[in-house]
N, C-alpha and C. Protein backbone atom coordinates (compact mmCIF):
# COMPACT_ATOMS: atom_id res chain seq x y z
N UNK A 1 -13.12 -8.49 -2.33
CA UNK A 1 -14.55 -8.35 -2.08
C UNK A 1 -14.85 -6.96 -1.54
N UNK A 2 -15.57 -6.40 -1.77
CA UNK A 2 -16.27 -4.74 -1.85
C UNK A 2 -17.31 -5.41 -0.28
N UNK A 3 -17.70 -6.53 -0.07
CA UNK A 3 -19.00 -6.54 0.48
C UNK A 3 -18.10 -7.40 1.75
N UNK A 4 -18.62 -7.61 3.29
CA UNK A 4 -18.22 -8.33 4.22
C UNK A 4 -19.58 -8.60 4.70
N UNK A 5 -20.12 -9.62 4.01
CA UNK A 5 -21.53 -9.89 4.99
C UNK A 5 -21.34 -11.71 5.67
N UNK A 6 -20.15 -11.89 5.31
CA UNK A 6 -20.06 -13.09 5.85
C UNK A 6 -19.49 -12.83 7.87
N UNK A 7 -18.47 -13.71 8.61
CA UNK A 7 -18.35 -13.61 9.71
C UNK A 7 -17.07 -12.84 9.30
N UNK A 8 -16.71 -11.72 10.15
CA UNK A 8 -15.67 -10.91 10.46
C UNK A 8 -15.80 -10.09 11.89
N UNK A 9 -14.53 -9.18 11.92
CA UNK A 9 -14.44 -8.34 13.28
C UNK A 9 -15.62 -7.39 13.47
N UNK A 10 -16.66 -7.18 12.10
CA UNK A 10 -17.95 -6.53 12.63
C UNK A 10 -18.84 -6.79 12.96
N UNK A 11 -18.95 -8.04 13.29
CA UNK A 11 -19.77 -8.94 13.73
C UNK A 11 -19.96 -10.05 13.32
N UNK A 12 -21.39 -11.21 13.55
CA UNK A 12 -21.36 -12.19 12.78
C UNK A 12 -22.05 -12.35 11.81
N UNK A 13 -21.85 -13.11 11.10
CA UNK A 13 -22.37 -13.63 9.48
C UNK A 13 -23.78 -13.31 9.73
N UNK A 14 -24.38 -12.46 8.45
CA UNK A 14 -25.71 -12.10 8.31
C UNK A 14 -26.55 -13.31 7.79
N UNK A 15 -28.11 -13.66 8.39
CA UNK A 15 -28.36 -14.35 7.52
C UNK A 15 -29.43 -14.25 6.18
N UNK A 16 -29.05 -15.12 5.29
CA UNK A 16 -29.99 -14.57 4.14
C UNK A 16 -30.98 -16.34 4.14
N UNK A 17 -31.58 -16.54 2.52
CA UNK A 17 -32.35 -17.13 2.59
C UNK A 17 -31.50 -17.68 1.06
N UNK A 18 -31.86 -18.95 0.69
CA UNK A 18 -31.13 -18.98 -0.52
C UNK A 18 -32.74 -19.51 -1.18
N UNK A 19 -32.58 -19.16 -2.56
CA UNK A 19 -33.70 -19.36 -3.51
C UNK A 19 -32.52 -19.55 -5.04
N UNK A 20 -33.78 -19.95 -6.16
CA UNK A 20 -33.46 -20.46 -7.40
C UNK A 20 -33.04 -19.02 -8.17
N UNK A 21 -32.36 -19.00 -8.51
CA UNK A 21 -32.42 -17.59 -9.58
C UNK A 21 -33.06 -17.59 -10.35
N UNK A 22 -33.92 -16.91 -10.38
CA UNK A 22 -35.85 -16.44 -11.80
C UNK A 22 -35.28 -16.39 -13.07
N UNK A 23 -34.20 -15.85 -13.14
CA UNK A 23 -33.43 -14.81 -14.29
C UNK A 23 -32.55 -16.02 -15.08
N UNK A 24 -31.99 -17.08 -14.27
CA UNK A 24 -31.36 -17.90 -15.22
C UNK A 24 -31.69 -19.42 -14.21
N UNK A 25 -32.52 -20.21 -14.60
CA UNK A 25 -32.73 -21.29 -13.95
C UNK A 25 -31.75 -22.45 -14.38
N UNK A 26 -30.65 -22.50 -14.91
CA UNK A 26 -29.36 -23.08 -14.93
C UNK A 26 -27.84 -22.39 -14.11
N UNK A 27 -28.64 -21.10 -13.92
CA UNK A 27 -27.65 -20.48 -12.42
C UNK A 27 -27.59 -20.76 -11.31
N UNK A 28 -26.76 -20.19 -11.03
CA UNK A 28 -26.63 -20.76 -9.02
C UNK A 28 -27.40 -19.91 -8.66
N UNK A 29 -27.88 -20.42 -7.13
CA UNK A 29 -28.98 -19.82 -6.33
C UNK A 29 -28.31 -18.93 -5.62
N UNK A 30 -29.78 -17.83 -5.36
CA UNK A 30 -29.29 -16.70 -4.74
C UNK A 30 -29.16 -16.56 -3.41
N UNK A 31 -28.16 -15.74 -2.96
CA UNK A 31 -28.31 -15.49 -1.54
C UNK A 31 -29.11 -14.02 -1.30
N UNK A 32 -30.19 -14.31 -0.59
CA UNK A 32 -31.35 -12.84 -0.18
C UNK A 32 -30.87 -12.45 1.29
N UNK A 33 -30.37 -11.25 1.10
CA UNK A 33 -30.51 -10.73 2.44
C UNK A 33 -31.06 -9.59 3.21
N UNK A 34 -31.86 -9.10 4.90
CA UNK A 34 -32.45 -8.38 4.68
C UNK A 34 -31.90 -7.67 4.73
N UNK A 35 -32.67 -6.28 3.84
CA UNK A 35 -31.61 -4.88 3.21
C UNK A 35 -31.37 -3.82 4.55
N UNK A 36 -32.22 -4.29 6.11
CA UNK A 36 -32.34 -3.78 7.20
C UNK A 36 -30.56 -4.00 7.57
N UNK A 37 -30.33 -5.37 7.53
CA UNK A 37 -28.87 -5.37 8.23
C UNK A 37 -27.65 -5.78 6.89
N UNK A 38 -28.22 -5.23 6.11
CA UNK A 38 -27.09 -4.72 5.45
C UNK A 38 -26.69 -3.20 5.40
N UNK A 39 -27.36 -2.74 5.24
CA UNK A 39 -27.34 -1.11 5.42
C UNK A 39 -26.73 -1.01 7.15
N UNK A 40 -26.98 -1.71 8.21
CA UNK A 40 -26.49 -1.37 8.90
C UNK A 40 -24.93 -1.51 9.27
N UNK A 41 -24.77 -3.00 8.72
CA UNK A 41 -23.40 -3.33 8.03
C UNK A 41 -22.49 -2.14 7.28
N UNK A 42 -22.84 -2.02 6.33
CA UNK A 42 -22.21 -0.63 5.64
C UNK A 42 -21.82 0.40 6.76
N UNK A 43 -23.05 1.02 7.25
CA UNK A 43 -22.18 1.92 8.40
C UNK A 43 -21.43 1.65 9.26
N UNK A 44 -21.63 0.48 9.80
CA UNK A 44 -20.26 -0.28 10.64
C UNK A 44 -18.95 -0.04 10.25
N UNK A 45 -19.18 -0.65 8.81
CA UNK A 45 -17.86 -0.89 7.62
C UNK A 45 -17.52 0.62 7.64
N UNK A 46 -18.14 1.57 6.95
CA UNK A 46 -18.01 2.83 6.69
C UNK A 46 -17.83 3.95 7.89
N UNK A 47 -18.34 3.36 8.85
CA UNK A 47 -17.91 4.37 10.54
C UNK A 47 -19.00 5.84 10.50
N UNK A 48 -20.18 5.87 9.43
CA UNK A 48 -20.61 7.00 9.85
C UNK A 48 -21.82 6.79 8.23
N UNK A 49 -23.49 7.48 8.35
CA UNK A 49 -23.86 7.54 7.57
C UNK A 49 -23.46 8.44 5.84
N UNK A 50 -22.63 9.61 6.38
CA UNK A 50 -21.94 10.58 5.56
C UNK A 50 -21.17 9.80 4.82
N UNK A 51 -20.01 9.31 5.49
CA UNK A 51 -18.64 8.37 4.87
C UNK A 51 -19.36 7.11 3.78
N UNK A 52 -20.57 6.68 4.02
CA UNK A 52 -20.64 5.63 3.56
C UNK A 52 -21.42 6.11 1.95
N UNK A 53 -22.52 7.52 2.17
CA UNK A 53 -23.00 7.84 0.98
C UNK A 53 -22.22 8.72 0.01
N UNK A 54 -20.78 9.23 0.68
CA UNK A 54 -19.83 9.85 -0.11
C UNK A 54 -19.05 8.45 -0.66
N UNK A 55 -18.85 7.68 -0.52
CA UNK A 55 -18.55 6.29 -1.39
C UNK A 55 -19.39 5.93 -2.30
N UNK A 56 -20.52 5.79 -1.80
CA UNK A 56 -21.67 5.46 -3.15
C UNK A 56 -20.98 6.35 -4.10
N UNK A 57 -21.13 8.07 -3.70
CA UNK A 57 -21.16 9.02 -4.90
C UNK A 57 -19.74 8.97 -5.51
N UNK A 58 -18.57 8.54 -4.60
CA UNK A 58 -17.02 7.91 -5.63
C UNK A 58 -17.21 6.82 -6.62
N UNK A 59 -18.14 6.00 -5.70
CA UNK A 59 -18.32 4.73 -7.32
C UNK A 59 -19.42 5.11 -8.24
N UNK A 60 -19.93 5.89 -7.91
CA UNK A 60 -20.83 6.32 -9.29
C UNK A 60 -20.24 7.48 -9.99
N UNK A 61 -19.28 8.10 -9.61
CA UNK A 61 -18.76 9.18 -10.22
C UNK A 61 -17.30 8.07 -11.12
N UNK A 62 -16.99 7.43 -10.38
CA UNK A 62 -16.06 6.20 -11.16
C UNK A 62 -16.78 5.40 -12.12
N UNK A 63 -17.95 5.44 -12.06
CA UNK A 63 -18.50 4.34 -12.92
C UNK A 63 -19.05 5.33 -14.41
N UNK A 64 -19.38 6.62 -13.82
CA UNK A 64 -20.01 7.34 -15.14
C UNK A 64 -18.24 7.79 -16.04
N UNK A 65 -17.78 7.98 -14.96
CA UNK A 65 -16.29 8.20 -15.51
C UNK A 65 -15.60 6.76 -16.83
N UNK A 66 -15.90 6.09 -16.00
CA UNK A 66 -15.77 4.39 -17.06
C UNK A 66 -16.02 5.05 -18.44
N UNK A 67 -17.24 4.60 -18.29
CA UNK A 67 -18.47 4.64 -19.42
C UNK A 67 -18.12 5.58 -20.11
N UNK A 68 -17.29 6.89 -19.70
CA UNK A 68 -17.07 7.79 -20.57
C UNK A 68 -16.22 7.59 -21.48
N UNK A 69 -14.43 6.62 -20.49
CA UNK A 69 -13.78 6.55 -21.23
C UNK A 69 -13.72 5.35 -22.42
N UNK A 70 -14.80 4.38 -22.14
CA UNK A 70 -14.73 3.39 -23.07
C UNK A 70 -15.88 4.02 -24.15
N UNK A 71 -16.52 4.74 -23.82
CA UNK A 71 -17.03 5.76 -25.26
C UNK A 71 -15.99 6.22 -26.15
N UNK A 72 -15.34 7.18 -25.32
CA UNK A 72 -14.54 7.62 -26.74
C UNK A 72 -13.73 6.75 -27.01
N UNK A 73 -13.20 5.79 -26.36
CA UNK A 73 -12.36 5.08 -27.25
C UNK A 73 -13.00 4.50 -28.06
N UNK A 74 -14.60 3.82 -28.52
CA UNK A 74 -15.13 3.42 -29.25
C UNK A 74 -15.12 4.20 -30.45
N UNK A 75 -15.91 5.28 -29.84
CA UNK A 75 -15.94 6.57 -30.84
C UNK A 75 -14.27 6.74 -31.85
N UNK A 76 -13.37 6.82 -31.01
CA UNK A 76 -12.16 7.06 -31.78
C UNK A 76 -11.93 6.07 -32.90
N UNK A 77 -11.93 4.70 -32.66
CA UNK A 77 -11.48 3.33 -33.22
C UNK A 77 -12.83 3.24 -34.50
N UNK A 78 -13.82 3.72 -34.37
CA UNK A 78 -14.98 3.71 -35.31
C UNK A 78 -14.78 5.36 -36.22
N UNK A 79 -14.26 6.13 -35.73
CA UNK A 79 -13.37 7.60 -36.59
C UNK A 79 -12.23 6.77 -37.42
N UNK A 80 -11.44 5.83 -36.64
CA UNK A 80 -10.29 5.15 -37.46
C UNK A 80 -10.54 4.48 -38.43
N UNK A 81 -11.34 3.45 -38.32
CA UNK A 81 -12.06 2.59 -39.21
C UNK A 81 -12.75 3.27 -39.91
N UNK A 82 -13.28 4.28 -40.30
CA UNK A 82 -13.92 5.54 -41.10
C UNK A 82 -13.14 6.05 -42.28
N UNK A 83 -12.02 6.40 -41.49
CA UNK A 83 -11.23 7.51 -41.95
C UNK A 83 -9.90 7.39 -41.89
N UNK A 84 -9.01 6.06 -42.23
CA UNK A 84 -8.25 5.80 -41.24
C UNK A 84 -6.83 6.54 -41.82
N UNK A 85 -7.07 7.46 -42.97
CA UNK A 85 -5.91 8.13 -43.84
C UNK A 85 -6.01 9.52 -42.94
N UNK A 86 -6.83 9.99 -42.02
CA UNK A 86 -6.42 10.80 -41.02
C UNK A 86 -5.81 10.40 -40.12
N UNK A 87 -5.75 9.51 -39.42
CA UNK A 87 -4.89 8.92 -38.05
C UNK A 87 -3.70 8.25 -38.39
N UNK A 88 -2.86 8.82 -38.11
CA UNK A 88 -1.80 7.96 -38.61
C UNK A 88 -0.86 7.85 -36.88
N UNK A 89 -0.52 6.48 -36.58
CA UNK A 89 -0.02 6.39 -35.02
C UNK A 89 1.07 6.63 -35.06
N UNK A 90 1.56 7.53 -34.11
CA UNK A 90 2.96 7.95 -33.83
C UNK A 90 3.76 6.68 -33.35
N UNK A 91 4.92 5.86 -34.24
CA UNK A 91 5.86 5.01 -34.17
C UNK A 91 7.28 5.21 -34.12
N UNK A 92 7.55 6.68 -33.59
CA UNK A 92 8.66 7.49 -33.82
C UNK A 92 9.47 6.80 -31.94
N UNK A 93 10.44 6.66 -31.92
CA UNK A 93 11.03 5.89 -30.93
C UNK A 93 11.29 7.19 -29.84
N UNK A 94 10.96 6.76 -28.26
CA UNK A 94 11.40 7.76 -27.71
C UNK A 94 12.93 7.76 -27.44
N UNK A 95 13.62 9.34 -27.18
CA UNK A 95 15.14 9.46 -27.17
C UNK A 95 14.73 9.87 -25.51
N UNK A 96 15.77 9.06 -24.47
CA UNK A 96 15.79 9.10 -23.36
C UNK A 96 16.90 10.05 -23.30
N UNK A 97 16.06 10.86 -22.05
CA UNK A 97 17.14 12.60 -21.72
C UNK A 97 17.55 12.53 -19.97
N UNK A 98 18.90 11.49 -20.36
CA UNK A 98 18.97 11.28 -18.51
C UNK A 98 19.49 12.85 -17.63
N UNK A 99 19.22 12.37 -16.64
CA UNK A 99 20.06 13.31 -15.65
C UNK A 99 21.23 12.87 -15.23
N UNK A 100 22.39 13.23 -14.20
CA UNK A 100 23.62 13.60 -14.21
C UNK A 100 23.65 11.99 -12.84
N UNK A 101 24.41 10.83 -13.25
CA UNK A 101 25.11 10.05 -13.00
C UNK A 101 25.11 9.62 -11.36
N UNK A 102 24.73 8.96 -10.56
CA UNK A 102 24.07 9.24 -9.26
C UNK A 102 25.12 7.43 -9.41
N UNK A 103 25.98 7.73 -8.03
CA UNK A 103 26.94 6.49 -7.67
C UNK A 103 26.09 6.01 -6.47
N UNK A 104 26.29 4.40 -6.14
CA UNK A 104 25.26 3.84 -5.41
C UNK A 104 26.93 3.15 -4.72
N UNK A 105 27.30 3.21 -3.64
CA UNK A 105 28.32 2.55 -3.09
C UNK A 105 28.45 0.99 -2.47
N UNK A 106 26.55 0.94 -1.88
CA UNK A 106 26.59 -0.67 -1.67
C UNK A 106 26.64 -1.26 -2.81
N UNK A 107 25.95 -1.11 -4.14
CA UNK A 107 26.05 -2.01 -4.91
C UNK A 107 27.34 -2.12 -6.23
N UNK A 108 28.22 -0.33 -5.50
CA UNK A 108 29.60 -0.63 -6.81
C UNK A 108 28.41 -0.01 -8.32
N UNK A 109 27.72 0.90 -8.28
CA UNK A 109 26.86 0.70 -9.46
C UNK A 109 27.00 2.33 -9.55
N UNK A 110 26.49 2.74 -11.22
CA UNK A 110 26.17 3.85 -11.22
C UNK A 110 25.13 4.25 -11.60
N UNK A 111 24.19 5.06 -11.72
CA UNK A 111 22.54 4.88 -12.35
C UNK A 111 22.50 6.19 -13.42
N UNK A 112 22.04 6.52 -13.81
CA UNK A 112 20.91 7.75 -14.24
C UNK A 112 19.47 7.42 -14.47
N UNK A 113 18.97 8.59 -14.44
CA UNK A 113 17.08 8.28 -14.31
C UNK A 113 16.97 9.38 -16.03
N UNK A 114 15.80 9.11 -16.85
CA UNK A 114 15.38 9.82 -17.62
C UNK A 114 14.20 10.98 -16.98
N UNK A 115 14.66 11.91 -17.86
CA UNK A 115 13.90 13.00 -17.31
C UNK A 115 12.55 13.01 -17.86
N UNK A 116 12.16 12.49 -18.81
CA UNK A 116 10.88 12.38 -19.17
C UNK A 116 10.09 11.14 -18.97
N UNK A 117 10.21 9.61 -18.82
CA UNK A 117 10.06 8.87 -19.14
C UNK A 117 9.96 8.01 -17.81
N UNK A 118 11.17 8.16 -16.67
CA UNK A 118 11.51 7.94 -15.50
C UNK A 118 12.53 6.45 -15.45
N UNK A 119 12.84 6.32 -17.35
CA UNK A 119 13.69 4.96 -17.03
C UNK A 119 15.09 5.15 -16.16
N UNK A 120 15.08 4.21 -15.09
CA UNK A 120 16.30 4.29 -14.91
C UNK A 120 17.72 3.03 -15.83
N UNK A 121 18.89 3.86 -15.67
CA UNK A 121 19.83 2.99 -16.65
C UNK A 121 21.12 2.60 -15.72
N UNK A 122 21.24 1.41 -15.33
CA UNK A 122 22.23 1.06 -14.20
C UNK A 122 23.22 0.90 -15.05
N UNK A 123 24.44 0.91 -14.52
CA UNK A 123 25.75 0.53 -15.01
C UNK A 123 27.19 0.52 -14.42
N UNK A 124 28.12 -0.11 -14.55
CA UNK A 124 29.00 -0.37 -14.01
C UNK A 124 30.39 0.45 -14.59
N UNK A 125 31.20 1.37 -13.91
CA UNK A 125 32.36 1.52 -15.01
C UNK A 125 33.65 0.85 -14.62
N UNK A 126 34.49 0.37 -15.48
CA UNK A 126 35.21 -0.66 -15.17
C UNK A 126 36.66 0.34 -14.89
């Protein structure tokens, strides 16, 4: 939950008013609360008016960010479906490029890590 307007360490449970929802009258009812002690809530939560409107501007800079990336991927997949004798998906297998043999003594084991990829490859030599 993003929101704490119920009872917690910032105090107690705010109260709202519950009504029918206008918008879908087979929905659950709403909880109204006043926007006076919620906003004051937030700065509680947030510790300062600054901290709390530099969050707004992270989730709206996250949210236009979204929107961007599920654009182009639309955009791309509707270029594919277009055109799809230009895109052809790379199915070529990756070749793992380990580094140099790293002994582990509690477990009797030996590892390497890939340098590109970060698999590691455990193993035992007999």
């Amino acid at each position: 939950k993003d929101f704490d307007l119920e009872k917690c360490e910032h105090g107690e449970a705010l109260k709202f008013i519950v009504k029918k929802n206008p918008h879908n009258p087979r929905g659950g009812e709403m909880k109204l609360y006043l926007r006076m002690q919620v906003e004051e809530r937030a700065v509680q939560i947030w510790g300062s008016q600054e901290a709390l409107e530099a969050e707004i501007e992270a989730r709206e800079e996250k949210k236009v960010e979204a929107k961007s990336r599920k654009y182009n991927r639309n955009l791309k997949a509707l270029r594919m479906a277009a055109r799809s004798s230009l895109y052809k998906k790379d199915i070529s297998a990756h070749v793992h490029e380990y580094t140099d043999e790293v002994y582990h003594e509690d477990k009797d084991e030996y590892s390497q890590t890939c340098a590109t990829c970060g698999h590691i490859n455990t193993y035992e030599k007999m």
